[in-house]
Structure formats: structure tokens, C-alpha cells
C-alpha atoms as a PDB file:
ATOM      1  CA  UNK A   1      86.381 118.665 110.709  1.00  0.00           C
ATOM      2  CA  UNK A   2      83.675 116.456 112.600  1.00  0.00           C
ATOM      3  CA  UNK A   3      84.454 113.236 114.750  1.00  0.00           C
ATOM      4  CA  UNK A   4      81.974 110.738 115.057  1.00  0.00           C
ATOM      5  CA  UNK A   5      82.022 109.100 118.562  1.00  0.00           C
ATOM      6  CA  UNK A   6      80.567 107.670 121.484  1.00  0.00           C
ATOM      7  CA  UNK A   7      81.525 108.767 124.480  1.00  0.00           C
ATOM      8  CA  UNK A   8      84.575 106.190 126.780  1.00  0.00           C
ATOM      9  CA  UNK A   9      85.195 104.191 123.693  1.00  0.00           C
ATOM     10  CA  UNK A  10      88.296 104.180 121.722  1.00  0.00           C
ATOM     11  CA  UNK A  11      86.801 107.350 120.022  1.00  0.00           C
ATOM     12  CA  UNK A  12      87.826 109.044 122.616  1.00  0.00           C
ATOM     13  CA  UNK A  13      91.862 108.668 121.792  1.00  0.00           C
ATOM     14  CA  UNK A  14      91.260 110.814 118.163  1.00  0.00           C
ATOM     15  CA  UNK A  15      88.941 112.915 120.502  1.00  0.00           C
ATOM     16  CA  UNK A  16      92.259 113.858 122.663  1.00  0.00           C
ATOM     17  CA  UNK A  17      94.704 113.971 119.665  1.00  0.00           C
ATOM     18  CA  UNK A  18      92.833 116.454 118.005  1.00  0.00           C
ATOM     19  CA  UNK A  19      92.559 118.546 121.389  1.00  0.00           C
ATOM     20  CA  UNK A  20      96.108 118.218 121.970  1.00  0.00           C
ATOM     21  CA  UNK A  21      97.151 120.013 118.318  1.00  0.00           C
ATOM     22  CA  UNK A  22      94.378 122.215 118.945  1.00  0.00           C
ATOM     23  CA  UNK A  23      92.722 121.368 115.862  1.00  0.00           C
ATOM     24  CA  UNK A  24      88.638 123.227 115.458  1.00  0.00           C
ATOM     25  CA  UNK A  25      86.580 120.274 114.982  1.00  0.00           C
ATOM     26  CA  UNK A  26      82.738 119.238 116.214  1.00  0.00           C
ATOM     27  CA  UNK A  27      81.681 116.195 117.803  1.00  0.00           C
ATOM     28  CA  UNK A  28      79.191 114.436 116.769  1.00  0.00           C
ATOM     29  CA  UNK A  29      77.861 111.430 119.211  1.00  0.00           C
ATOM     30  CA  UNK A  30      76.935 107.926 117.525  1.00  0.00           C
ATOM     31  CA  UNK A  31      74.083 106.124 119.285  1.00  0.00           C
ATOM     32  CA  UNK A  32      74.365 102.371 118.033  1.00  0.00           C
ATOM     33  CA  UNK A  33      71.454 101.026 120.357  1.00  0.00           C
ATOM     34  CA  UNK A  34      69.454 103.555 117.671  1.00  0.00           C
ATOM     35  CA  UNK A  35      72.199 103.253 114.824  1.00  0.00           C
ATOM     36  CA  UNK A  36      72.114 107.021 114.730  1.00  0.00           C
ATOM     37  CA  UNK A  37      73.695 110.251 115.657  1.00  0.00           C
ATOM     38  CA  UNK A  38      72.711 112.791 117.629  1.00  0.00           C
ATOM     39  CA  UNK A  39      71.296 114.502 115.018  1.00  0.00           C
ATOM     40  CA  UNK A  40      69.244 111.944 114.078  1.00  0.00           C
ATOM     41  CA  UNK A  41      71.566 111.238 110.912  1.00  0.00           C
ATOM     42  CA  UNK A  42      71.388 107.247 110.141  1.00  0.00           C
ATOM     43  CA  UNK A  43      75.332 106.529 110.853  1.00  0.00           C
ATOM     44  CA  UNK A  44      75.742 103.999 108.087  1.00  0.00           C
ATOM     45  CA  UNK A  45      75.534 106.828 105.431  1.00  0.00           C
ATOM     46  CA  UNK A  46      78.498 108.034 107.356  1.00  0.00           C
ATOM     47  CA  UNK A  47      80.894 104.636 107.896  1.00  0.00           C
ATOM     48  CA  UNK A  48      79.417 101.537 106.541  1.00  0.00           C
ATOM     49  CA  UNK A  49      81.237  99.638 109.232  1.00  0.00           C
ATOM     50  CA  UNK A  50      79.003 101.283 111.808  1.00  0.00           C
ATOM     51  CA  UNK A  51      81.772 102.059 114.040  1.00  0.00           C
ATOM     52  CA  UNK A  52      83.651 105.024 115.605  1.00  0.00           C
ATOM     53  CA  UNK A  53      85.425 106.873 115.357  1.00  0.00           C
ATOM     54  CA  UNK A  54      84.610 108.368 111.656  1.00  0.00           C
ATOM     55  CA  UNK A  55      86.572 111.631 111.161  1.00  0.00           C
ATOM     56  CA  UNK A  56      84.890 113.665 108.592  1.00  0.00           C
ATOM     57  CA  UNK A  57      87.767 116.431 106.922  1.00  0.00           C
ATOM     58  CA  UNK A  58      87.752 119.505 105.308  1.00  0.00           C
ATOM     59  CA  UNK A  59      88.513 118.111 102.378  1.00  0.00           C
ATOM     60  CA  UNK A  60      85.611 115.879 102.338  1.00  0.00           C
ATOM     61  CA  UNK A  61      87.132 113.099 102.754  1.00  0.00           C
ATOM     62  CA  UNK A  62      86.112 110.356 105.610  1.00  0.00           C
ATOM     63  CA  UNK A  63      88.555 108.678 107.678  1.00  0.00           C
ATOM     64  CA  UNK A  64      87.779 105.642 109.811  1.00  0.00           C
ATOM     65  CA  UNK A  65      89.911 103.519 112.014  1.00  0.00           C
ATOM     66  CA  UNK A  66      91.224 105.112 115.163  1.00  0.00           C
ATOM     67  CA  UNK A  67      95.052 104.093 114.641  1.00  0.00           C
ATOM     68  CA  UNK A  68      94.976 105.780 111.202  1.00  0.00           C
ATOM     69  CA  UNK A  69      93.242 108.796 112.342  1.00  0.00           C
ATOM     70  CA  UNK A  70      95.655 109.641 115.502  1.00  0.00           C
ATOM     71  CA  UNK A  71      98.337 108.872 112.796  1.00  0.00           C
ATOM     72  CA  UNK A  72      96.941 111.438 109.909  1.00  0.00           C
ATOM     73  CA  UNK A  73      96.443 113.776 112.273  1.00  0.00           C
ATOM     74  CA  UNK A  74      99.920 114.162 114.289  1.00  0.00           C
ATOM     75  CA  UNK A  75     101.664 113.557 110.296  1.00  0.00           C
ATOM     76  CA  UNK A  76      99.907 116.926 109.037  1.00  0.00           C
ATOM     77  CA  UNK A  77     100.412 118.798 111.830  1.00  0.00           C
ATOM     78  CA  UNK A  78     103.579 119.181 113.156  1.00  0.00           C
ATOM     79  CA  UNK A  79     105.553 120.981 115.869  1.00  0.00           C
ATOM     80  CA  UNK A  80     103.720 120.058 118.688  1.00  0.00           C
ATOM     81  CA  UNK A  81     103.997 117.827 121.343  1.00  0.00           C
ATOM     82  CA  UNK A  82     103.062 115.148 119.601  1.00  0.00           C
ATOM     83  CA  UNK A  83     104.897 115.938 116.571  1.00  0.00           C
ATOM     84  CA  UNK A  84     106.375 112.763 114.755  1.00  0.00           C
ATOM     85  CA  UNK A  85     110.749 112.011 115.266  1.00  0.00           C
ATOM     86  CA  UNK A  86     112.023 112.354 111.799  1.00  0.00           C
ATOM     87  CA  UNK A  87     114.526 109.149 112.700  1.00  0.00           C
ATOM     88  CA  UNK A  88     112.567 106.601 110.717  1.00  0.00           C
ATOM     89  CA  UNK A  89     113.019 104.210 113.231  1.00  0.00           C
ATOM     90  CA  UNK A  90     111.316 105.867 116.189  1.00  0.00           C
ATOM     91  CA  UNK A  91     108.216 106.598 113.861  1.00  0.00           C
ATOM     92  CA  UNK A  92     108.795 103.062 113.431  1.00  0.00           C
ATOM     93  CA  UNK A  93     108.871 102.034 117.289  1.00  0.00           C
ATOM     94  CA  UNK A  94     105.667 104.854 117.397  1.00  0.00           C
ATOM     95  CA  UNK A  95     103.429 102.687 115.066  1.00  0.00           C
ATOM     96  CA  UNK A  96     105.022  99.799 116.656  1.00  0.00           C
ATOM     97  CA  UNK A  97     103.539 100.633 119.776  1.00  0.00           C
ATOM     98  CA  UNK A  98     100.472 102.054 118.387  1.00  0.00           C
ATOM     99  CA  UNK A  99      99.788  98.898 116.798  1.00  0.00           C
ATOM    100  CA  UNK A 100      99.997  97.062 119.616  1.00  0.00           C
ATOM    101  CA  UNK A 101      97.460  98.979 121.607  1.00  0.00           C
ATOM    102  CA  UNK A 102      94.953  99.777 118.959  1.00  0.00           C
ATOM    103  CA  UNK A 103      94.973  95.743 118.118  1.00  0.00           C
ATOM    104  CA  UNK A 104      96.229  93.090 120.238  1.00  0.00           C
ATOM    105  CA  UNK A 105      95.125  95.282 123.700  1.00  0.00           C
ATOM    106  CA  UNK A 106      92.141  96.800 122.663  1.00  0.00           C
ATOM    107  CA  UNK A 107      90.629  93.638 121.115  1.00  0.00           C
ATOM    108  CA  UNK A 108      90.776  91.602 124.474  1.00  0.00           C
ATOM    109  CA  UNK A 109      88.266  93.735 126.031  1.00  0.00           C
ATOM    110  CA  UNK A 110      85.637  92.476 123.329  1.00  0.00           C
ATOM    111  CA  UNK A 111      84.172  90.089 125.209  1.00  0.00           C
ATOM    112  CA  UNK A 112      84.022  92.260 128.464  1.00  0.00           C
ATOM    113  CA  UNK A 113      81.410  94.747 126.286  1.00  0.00           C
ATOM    114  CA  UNK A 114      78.957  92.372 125.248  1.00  0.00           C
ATOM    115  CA  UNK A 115      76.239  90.878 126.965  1.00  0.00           C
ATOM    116  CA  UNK A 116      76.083  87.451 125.221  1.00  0.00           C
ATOM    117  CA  UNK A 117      79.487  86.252 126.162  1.00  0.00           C
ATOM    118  CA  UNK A 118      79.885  83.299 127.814  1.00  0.00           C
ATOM    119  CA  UNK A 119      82.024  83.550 131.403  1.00  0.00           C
ATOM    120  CA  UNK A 120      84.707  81.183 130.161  1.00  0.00           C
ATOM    121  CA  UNK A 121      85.119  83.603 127.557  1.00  0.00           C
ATOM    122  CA  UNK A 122      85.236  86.068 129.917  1.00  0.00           C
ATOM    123  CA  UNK A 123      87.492  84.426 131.753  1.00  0.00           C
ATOM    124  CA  UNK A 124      90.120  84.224 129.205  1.00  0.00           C
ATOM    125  CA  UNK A 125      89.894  87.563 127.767  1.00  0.00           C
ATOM    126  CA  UNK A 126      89.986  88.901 131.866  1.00  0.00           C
ATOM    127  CA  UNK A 127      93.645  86.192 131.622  1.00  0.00           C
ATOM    128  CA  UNK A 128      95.042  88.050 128.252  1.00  0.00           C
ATOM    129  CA  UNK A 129      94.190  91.687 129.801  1.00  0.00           C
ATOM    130  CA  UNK A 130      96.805  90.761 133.035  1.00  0.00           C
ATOM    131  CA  UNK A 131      99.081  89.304 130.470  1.00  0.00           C
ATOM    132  CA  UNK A 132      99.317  91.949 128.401  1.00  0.00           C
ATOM    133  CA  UNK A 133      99.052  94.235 131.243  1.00  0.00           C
ATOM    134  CA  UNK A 134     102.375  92.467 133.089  1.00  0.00           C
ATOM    135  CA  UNK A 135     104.106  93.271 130.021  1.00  0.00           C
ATOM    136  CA  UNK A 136     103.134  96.994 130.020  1.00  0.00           C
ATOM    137  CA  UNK A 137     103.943  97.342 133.523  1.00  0.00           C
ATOM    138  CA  UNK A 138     107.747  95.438 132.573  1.00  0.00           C
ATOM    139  CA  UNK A 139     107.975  98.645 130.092  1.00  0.00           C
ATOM    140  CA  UNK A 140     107.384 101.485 132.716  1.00  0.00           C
ATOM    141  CA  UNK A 141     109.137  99.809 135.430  1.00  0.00           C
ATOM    142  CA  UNK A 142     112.922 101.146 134.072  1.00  0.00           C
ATOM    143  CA  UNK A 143     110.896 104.720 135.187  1.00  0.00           C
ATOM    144  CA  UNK A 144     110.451 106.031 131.650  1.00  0.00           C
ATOM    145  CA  UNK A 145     107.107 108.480 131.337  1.00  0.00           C
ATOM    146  CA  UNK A 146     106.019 107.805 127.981  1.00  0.00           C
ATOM    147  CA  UNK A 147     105.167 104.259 126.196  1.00  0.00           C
ATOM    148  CA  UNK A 148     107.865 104.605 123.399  1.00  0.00           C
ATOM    149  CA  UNK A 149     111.541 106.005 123.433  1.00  0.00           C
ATOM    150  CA  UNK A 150     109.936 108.226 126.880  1.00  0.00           C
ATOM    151  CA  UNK A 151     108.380 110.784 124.592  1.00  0.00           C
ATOM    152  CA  UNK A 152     104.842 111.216 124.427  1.00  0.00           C
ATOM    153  CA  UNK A 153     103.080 110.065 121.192  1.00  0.00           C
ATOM    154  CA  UNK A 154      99.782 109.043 119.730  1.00  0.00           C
ATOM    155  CA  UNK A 155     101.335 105.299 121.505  1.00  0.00           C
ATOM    156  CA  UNK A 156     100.733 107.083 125.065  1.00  0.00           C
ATOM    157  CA  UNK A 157      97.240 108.475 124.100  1.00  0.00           C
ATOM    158  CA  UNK A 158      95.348 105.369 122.936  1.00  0.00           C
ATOM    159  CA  UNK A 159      96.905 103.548 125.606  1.00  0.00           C
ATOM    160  CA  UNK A 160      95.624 105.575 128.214  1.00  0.00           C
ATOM    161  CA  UNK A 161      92.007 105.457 126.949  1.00  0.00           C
ATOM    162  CA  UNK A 162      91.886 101.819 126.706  1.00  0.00           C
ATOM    163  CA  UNK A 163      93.778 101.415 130.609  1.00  0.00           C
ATOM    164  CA  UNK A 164      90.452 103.400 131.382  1.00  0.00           C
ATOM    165  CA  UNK A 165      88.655 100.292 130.739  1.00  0.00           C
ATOM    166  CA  UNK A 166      90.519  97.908 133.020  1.00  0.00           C
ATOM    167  CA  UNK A 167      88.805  99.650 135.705  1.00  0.00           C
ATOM    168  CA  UNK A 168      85.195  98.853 134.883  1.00  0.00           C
ATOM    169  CA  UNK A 169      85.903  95.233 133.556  1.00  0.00           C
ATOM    170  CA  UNK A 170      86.766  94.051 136.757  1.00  0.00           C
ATOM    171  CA  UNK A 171      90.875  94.034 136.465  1.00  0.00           C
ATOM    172  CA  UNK A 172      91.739  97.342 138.781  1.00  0.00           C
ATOM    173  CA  UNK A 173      94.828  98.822 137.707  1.00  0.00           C
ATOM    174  CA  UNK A 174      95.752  99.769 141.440  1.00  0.00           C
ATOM    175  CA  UNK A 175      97.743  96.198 140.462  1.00  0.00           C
ATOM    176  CA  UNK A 176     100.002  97.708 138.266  1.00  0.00           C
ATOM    177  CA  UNK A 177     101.521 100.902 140.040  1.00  0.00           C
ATOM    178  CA  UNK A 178     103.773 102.097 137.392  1.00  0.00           C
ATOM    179  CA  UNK A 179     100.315 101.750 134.799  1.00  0.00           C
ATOM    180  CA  UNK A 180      98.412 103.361 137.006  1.00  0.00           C
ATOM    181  CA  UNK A 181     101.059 106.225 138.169  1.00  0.00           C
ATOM    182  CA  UNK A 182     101.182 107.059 133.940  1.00  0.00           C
ATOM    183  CA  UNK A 183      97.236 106.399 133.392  1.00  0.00           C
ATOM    184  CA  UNK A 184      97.420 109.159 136.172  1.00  0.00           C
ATOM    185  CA  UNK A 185      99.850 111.274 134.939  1.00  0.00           C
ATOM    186  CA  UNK A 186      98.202 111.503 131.224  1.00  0.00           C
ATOM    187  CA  UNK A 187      94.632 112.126 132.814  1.00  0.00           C
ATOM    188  CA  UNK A 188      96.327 115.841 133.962  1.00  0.00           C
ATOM    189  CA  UNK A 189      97.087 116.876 130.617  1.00  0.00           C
ATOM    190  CA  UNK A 190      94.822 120.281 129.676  1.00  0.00           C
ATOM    191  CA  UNK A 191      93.344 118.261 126.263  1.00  0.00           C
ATOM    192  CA  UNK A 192      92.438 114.898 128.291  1.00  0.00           C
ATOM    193  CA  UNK A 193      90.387 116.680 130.664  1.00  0.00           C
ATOM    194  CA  UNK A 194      88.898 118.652 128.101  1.00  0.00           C
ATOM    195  CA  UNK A 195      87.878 115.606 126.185  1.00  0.00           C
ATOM    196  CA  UNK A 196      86.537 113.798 129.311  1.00  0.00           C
ATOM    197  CA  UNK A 197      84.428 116.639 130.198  1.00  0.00           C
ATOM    198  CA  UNK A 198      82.806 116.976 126.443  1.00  0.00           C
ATOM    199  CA  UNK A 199      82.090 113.903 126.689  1.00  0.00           C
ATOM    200  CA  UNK A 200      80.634 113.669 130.279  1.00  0.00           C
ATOM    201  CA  UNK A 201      83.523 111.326 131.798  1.00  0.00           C
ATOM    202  CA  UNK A 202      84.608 113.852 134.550  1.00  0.00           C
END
């Protein structure tokens, strides 16, 4: 397998997954100011939507879309910790929470990335960020570890990458202490700091 990324974007959660079920893969990094790889490969042969990650299988088969990648991923391969609750309602609460992350958190830092916002635009996505991280923070405070049900799952590990953002777009999570104690405790994990290190973040 190959994963097309860039390094402290939202690649980075399929980056961890596939660390964490020790899966062989190779990285490949996307450069969009060039709208190649590091190979020199134009990256709209690869995804059309010119945007990671891109997940290239065995099979031949390309996979975009970071929600549906962590999700094929932890589906195929089992009996780990990341391994899927057969209960169909806690896969259920999984994508539920997954979901929420990969869309309705993620998207609010748009604005923050790009250089031809406006500030009240900035403003508002900066106001949405502390709402929805309020609501995170109402989650952890009843002491649970994890996101969902208080077992890890591909929920915990996008979250984390995108609380890594809050940081650098001017909303410090020191705010949020139960947010920050589990952006804290995931950053430990053997397969995060792996990932952060290929991909010069530590």
C-alpha cells in the first residue's frame, strides 16, 4: 500500500491508523504549492480531487477520503486495538463520532488555512472551533479516556490530529484541560510518535 499525504494535515490520522495495525505501507508526500509528489508524479493522475490523503492498495484500487480510509482499514483488519465492537450500535456511535470530527470539526478550520480569508471570517470560524470545542470538553469531563463508549477507535485518532491544529490557529487548548490531558495522552502512543517523526512533526 502507498498513502499520499502532506505532512500535519488530516493525512496524518490514516498515517497513524495504518501504524497502529502495523500495516507495510510507503508514504508518499503531496506538494500542492507544485501539485506534485515527491517523486515528481503530477498528483491529479492519482486523486482528481487533488487532495490527501489518497491510499493506493494492493489490489489496485485507490481510496480517497480520510473517514473512509481509517474506516476500511480498522474493518479488514481486525483484532487489534482498534478493532471494530461487533454490537451494531457502538460501530454506530464509532462512525457517529467519526463523522463528526472528520466533517463538522475539521471543516471550521478552513478558513484558518488560507490566506485570502477575510478576519470576520476568521472570526467566526475561531467562534465555532470554542463551540465545538466546549462540547468536546462536556464529553471528557465524566473522566472517560476515549471519544466513544471509552474505547479507543478511529473517533479518538482523527480527533487528536485535528486538536493539533487548535494550537497554531490561535485557540490554545491549555483552555480545555480534559482535551488537552487526552490530546496528551494519545500523542504517547508508539504509532503516533512514529507517524510524527516520518513526517518531521517531533
Amino acid at each position: 500500500m502507498k498513502l499520499y499525504y502532506l505532512p500535519a494535515s488530516c493525512s496524518l490520522a490514516s498515517h497513524i491508523v495504518l501504524r497502529e495495525l502495523g500495516l507495510d505501507f510507503d508514504l508518499e508526500r503531496y506538494d500542492p504549492a507544485a501539485g506534485t509528489t515527491d517523486k515528481g508524479t503530477s498528483y491529479n493522475t492519482i486523486n482528481a480531487k487533488a487532495r490527501v490523503p489518497a491510499l493506493a492498495l494492493n489490489s489496485g484500487d485507490l481510496l480517497t477520503e480520510g473517514s473512509a480510509i481509517v474506516q476500511y482499514l480498522v474493518a479488514t483488519h481486525q483484532h487489534t486495538d482498534l478493532s471494530l465492537p461487533d454490537d451494531l450500535m457502538a460501530r454506530a456511535r464509532i462512525h457517529e463520532g467519526l463523522s463528526f470530527v472528520a466533517s463538522d470539526f475539521h471543516k471550521t478550520f478552513g478558513p484558518l488555512f488560507t490566506t485570502d480569508t477575510d478576519d470576520a471570517a476568521q472570526e467566526r470560524a475561531k467562534r465555532t472551533i470554542v463551540k465545538h470545542l466546549d462540547y468536546l470538553e462536556s464529553v471528557f469531563a465524566d473522566g472517560r479516556d476515549y471519544f466513544v463508549d471509552n474505547k479507543l477507535s478511529v473517533a479518538d485518532i482523527y480527533l487528536f490530529v485535528v486538536l493539533r491544529w487548535t494550537d497554531a490557529t490561535g485557540t490554545p487548548l491549555a483552555g480545555w484541560k480534559h482535551l488537552n490531558a487526552f490530546r496528551d495522552r494519545i500523542n504517547q502512543r508508539p504509532a503516533v510518535q512514529a507517524s510524527l517523526a516520518a513526517e518531521g512533526l517531533n
